[in-house]
C-alpha atoms as a PDB file:
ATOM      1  CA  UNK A   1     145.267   5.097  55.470  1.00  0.00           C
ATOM      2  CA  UNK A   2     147.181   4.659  52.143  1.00  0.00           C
ATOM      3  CA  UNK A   3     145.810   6.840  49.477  1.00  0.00           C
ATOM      4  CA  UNK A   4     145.860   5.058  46.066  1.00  0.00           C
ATOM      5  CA  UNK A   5     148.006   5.997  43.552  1.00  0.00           C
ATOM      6  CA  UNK A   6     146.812   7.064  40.310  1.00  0.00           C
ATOM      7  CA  UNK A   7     147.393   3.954  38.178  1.00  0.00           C
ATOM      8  CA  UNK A   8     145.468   1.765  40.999  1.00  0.00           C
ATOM      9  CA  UNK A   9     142.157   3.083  41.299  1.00  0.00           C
ATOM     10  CA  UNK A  10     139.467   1.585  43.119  1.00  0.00           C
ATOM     11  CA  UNK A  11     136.866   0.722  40.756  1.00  0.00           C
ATOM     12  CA  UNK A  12     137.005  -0.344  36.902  1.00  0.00           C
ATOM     13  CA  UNK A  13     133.906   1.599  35.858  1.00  0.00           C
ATOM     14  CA  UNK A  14     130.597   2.420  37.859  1.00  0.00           C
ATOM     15  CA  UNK A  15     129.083  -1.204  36.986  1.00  0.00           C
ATOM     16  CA  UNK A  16     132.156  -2.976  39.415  1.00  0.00           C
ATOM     17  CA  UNK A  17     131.206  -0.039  41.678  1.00  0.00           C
ATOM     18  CA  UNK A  18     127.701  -0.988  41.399  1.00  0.00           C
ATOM     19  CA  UNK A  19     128.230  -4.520  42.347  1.00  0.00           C
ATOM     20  CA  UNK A  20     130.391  -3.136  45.382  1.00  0.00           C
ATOM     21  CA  UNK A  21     128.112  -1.292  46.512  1.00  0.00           C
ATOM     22  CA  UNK A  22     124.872  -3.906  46.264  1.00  0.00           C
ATOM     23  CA  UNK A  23     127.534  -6.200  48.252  1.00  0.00           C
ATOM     24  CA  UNK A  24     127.129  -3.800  51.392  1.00  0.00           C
ATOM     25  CA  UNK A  25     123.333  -3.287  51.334  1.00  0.00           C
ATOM     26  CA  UNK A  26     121.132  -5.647  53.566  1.00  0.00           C
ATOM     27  CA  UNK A  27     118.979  -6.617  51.162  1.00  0.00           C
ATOM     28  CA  UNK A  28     116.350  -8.724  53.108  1.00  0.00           C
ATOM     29  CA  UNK A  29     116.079  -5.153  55.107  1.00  0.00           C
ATOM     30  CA  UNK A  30     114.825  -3.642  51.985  1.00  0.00           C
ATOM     31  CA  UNK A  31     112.385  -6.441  50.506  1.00  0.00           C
ATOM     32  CA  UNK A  32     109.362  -4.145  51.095  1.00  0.00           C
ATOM     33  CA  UNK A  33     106.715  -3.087  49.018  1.00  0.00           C
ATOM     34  CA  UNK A  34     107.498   0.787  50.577  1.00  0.00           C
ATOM     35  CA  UNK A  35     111.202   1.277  49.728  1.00  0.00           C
ATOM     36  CA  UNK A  36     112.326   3.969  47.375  1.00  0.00           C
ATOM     37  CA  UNK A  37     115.350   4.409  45.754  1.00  0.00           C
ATOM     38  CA  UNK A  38     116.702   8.255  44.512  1.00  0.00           C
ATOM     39  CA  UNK A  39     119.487   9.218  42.690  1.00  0.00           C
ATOM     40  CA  UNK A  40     120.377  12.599  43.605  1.00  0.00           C
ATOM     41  CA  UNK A  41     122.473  13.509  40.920  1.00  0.00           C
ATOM     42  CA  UNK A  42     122.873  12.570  36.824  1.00  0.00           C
ATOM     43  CA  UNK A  43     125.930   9.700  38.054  1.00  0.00           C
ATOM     44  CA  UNK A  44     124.204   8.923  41.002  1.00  0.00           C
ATOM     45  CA  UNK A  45     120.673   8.279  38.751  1.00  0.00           C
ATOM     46  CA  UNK A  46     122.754   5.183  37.188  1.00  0.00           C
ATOM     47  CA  UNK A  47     123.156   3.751  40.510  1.00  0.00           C
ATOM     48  CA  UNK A  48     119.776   3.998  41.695  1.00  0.00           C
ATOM     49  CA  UNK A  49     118.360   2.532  38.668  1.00  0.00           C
ATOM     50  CA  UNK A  50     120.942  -0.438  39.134  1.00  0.00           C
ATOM     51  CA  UNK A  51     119.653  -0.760  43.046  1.00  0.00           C
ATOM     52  CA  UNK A  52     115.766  -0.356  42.303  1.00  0.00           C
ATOM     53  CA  UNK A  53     115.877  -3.318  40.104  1.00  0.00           C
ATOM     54  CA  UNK A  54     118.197  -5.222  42.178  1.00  0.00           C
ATOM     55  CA  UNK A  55     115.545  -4.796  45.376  1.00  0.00           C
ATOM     56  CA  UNK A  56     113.214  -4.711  43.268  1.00  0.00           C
ATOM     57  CA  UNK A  57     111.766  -1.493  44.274  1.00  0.00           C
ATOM     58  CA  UNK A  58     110.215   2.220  42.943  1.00  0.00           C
ATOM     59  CA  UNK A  59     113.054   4.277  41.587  1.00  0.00           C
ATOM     60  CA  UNK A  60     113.001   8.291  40.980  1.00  0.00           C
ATOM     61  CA  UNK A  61     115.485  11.781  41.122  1.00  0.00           C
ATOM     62  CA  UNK A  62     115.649  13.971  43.490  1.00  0.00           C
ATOM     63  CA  UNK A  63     116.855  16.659  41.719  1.00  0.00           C
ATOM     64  CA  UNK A  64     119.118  19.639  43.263  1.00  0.00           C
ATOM     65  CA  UNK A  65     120.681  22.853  41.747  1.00  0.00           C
ATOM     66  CA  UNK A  66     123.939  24.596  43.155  1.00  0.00           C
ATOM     67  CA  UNK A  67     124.564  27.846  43.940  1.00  0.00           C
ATOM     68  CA  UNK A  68     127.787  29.492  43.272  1.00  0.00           C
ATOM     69  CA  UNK A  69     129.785  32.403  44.735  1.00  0.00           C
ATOM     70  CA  UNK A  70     129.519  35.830  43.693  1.00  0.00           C
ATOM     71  CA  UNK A  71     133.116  36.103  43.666  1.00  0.00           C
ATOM     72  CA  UNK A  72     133.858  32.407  42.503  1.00  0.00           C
ATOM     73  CA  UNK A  73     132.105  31.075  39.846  1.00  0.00           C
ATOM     74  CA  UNK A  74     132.885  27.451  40.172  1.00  0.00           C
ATOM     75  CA  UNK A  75     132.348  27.531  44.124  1.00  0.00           C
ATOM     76  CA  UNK A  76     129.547  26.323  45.574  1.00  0.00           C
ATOM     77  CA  UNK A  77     128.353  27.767  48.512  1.00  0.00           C
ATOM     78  CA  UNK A  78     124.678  25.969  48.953  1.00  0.00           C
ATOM     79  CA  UNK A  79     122.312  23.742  47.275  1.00  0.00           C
ATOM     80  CA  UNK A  80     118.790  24.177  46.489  1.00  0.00           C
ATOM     81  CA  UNK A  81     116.116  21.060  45.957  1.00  0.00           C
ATOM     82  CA  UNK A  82     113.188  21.169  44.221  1.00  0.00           C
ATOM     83  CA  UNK A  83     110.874  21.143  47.048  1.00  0.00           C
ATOM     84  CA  UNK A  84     112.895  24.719  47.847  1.00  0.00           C
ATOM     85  CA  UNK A  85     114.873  22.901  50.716  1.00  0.00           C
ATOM     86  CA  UNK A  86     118.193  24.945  50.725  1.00  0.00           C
ATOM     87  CA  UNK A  87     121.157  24.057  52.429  1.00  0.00           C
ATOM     88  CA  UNK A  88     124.101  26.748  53.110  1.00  0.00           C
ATOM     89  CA  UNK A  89     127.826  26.065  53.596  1.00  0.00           C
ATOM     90  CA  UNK A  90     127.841  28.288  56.307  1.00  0.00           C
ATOM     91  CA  UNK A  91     132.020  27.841  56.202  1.00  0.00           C
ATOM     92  CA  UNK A  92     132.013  29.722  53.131  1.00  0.00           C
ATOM     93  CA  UNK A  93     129.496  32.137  53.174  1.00  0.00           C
ATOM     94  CA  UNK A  94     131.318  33.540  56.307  1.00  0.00           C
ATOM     95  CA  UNK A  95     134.370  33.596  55.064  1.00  0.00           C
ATOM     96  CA  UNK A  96     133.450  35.614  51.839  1.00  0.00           C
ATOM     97  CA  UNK A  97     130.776  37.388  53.501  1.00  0.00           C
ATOM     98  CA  UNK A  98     127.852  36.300  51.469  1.00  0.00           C
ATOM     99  CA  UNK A  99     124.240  37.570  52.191  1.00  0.00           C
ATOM    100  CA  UNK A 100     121.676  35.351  52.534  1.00  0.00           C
ATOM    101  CA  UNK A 101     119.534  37.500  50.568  1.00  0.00           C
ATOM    102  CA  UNK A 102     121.640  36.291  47.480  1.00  0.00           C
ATOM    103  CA  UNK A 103     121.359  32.830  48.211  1.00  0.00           C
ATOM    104  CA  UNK A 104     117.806  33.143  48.485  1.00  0.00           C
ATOM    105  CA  UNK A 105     117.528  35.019  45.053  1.00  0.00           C
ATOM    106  CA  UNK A 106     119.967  32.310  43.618  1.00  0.00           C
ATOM    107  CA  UNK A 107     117.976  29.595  44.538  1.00  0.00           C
ATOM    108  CA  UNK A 108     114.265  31.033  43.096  1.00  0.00           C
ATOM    109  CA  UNK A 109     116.342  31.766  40.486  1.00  0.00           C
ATOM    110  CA  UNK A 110     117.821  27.982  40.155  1.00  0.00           C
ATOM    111  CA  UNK A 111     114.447  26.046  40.948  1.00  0.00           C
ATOM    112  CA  UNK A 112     112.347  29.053  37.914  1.00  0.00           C
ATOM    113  CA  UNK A 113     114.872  28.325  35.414  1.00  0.00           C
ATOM    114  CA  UNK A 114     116.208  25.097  36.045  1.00  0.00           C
ATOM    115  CA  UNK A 115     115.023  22.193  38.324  1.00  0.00           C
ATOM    116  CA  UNK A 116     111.063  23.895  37.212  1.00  0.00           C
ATOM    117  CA  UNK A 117     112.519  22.513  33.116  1.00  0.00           C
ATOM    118  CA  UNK A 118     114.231  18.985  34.790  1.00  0.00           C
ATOM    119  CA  UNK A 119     110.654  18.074  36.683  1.00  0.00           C
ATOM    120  CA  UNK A 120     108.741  18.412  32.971  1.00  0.00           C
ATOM    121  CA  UNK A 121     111.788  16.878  31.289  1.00  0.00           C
ATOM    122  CA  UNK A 122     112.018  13.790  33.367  1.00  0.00           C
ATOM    123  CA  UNK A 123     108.236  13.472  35.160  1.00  0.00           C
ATOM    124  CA  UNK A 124     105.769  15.611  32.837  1.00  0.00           C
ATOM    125  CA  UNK A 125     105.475  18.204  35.191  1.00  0.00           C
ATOM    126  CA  UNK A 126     104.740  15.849  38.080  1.00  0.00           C
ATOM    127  CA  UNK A 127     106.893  16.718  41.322  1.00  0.00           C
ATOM    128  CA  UNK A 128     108.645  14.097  43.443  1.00  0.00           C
ATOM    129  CA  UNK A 129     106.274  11.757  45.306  1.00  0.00           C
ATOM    130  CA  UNK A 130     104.855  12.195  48.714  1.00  0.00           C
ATOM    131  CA  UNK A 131     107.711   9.600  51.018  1.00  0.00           C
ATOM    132  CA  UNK A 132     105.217   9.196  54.013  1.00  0.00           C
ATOM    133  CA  UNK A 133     106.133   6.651  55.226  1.00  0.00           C
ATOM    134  CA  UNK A 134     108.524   4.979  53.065  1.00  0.00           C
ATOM    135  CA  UNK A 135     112.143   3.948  53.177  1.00  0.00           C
ATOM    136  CA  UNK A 136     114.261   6.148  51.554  1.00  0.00           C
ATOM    137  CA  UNK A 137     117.631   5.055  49.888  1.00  0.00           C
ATOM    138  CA  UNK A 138     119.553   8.110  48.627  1.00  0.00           C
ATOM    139  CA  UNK A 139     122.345   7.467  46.126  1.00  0.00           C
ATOM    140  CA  UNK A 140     124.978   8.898  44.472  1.00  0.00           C
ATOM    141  CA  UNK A 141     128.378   7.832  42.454  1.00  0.00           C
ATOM    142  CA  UNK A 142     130.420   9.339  45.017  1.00  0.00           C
ATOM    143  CA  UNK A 143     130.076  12.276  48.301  1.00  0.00           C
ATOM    144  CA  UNK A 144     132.324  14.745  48.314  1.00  0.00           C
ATOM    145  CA  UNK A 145     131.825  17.718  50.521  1.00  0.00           C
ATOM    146  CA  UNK A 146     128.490  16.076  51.345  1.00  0.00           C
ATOM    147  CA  UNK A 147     126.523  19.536  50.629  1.00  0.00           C
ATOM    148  CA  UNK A 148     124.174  17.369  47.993  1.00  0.00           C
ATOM    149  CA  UNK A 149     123.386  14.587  49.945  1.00  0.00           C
ATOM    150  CA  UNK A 150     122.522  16.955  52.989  1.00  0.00           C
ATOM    151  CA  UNK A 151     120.258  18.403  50.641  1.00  0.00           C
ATOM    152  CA  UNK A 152     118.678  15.567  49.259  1.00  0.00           C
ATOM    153  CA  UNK A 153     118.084  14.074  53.207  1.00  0.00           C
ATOM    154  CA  UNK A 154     116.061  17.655  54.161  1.00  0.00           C
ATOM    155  CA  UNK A 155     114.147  17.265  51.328  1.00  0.00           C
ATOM    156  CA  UNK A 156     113.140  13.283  52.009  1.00  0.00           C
ATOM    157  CA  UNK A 157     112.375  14.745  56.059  1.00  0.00           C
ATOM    158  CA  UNK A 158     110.135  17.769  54.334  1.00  0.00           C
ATOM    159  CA  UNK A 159     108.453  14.924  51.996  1.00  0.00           C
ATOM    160  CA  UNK A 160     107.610  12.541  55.220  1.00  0.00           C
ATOM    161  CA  UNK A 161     110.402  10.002  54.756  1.00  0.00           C
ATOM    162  CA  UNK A 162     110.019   7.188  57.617  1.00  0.00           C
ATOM    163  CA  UNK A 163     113.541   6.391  57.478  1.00  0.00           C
ATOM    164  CA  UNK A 164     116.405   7.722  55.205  1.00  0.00           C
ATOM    165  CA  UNK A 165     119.670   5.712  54.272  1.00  0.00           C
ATOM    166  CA  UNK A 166     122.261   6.484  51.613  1.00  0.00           C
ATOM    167  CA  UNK A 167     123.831   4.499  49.529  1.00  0.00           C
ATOM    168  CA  UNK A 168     127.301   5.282  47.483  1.00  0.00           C
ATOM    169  CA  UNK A 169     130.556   3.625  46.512  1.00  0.00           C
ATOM    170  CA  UNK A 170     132.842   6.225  48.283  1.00  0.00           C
ATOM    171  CA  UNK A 171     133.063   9.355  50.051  1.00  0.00           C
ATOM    172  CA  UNK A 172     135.083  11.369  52.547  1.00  0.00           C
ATOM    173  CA  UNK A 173     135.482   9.977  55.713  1.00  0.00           C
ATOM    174  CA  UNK A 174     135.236  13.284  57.440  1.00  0.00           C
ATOM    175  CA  UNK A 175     131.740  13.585  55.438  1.00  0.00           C
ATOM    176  CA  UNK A 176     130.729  10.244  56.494  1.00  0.00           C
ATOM    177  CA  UNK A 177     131.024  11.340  60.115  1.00  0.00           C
ATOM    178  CA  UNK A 178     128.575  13.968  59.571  1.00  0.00           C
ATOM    179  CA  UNK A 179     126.301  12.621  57.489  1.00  0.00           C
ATOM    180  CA  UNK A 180     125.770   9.486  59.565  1.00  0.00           C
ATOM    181  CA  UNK A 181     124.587  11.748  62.394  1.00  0.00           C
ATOM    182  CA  UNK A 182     121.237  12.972  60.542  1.00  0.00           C
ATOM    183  CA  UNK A 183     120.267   9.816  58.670  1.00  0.00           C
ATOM    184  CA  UNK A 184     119.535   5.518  59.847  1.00  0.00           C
ATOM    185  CA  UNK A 185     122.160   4.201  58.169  1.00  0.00           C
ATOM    186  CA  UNK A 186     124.895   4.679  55.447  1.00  0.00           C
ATOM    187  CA  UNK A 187     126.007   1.897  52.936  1.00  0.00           C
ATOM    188  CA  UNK A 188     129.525   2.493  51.841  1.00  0.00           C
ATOM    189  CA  UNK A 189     132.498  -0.046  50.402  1.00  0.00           C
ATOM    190  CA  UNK A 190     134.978   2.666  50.446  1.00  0.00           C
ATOM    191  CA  UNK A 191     135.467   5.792  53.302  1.00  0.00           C
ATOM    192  CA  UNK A 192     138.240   7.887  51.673  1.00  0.00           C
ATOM    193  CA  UNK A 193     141.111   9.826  53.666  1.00  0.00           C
ATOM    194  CA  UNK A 194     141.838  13.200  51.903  1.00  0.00           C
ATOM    195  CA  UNK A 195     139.691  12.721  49.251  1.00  0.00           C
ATOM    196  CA  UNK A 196     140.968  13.819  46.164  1.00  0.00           C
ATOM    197  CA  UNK A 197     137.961  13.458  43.039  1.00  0.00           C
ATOM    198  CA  UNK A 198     135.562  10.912  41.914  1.00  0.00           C
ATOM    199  CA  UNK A 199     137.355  10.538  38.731  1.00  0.00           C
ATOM    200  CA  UNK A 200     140.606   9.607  40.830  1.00  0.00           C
ATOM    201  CA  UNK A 201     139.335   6.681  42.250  1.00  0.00           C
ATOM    202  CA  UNK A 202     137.769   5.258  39.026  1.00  0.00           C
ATOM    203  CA  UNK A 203     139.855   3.438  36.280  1.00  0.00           C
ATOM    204  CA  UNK A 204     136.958   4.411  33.601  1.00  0.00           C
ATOM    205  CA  UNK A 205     133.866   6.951  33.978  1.00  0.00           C
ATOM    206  CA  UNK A 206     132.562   7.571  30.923  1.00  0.00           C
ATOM    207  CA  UNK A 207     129.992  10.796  30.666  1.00  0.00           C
ATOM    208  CA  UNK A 208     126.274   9.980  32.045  1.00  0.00           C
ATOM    209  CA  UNK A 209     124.405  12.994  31.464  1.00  0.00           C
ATOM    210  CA  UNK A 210     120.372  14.215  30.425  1.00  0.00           C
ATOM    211  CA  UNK A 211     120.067  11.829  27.892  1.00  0.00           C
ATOM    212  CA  UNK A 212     121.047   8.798  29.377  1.00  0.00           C
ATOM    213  CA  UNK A 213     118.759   9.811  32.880  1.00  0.00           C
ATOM    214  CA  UNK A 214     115.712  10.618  29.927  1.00  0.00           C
ATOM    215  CA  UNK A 215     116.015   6.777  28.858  1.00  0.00           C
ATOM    216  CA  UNK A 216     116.176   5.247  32.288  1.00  0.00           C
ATOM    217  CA  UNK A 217     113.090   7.503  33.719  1.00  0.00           C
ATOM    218  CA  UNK A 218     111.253   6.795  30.829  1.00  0.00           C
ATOM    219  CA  UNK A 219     111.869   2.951  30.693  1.00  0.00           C
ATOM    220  CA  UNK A 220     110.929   3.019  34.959  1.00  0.00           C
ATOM    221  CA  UNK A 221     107.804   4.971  33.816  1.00  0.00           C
ATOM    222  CA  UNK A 222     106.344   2.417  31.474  1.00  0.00           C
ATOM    223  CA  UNK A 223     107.597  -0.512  33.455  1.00  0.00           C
ATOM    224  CA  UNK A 224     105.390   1.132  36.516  1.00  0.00           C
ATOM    225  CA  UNK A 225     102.229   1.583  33.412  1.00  0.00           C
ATOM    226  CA  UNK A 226     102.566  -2.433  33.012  1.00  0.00           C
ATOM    227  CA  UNK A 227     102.688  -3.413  36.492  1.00  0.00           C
ATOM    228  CA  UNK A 228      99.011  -1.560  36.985  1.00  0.00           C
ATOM    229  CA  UNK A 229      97.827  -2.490  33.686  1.00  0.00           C
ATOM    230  CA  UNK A 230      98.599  -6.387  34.559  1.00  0.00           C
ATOM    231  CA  UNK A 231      96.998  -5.901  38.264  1.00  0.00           C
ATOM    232  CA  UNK A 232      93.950  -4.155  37.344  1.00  0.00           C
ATOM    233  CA  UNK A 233      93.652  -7.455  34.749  1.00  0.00           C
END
């Protein structure tokens, strides 16, 4: 496979990445009144907002935290969600010999201080739904080494999920492998060869952080307040 050159990326900007994506999805699959759609990170929020109201469906975050290495700060060595689910790269933590018992402490330490302040910020204090029964779509911008979305898929098993699919623009092909082994179905325009970065394969991908995931959860949560007011009328 030809990797792209710099000056020819794949996408303009995450809305033609957007449409991409919708383009794969099998939409009549999804026209259900139990289909949820989670972004599992601050980009990937963006695209599940733009997929909920394209099905038509219940959006929400899943929110993670990583965990770095002792010895490098900017590795990340496993993930923790904030049901607690924690995922290890075992790869890594052999290779620098990393205890468990930090990991652990890291990720109390990651859900107390951090995901514990994201839950009030975004929801009021009110954790992630029950998925019993419901069709999961996880999303993201993009799937690198994959340790997110493996994440985010244990959590949606521990919450009851009936069936789990994920949904992104682009990932690593060697990722895509794995990950298709542990959930029903993956939606993907692009499966990358040596991947290289997210912003590499964009032309434009302008910043999409706290305050722009505030506005869409709090837009989804009065839309939801309507739809009961107007049914209980």
């Amino acid at each position: 496979m030809i990797v792209k050159e710099k000056n020819d990326p794949i996408f303009k900007d995450r809305e033609e990445a957007t449409q991409k994506l919708i383009a794969e999805l099998p939409l009549k699959i999804f026209n259900v009144d139990n289909v949820i759609v989670l972004g599992i990170s601050e980009g990937g929020v963006y695209f599940a907002d733009q997929l909920a109201k394209k099905i038509g469906c219940r959006m929400d975050i899943l929110l993670t935290e990583p965990i770095y290495s002792l010895i490098n700060s900017e590795l990340i060595i496993a993930m923790v969600s904030e049901t607690e689910e924690i995922v290890m790269h075992k790869a890594l933590i052999d290779a620098f010999d990393i205890s468990k018992d930090y990991i652990y402490s890291e990720a109390h330490r990651k859900y107390s201080e951090n995901i514990l302040g994201h839950i009030h910020k975004y929801r009021h204090g009110e954790l992630l739904e029950d998925l019993d029964e419901k069709y999961v779509i996880l999303t993201d911008e993009c799937v690198e080494t994959g340790l997110t979305m493996m994440t985010a898929v244990k959590t949606a098993i521990s919450l009851g999920a009936k069936n789990i699919f994920i949904a992104t623009p682009i990932l690593d092909q060697v990722v895509y492998e794995n990950l298709v082994t542990i959930c029903d179905n993956i939606f993907c325009p692009h499966k990358i060869d040596d991947y290289i970065s997210r912003e590499y394969y964009y032309e434009s991908l302008e910043p999409f952080g706290f305050d722009d995931i505030e506005k869409i959860m709090k837009e989804r949560k009065n839309n939801e307040r309507t739809k009961h007011s107007n049914k209980l009328q």
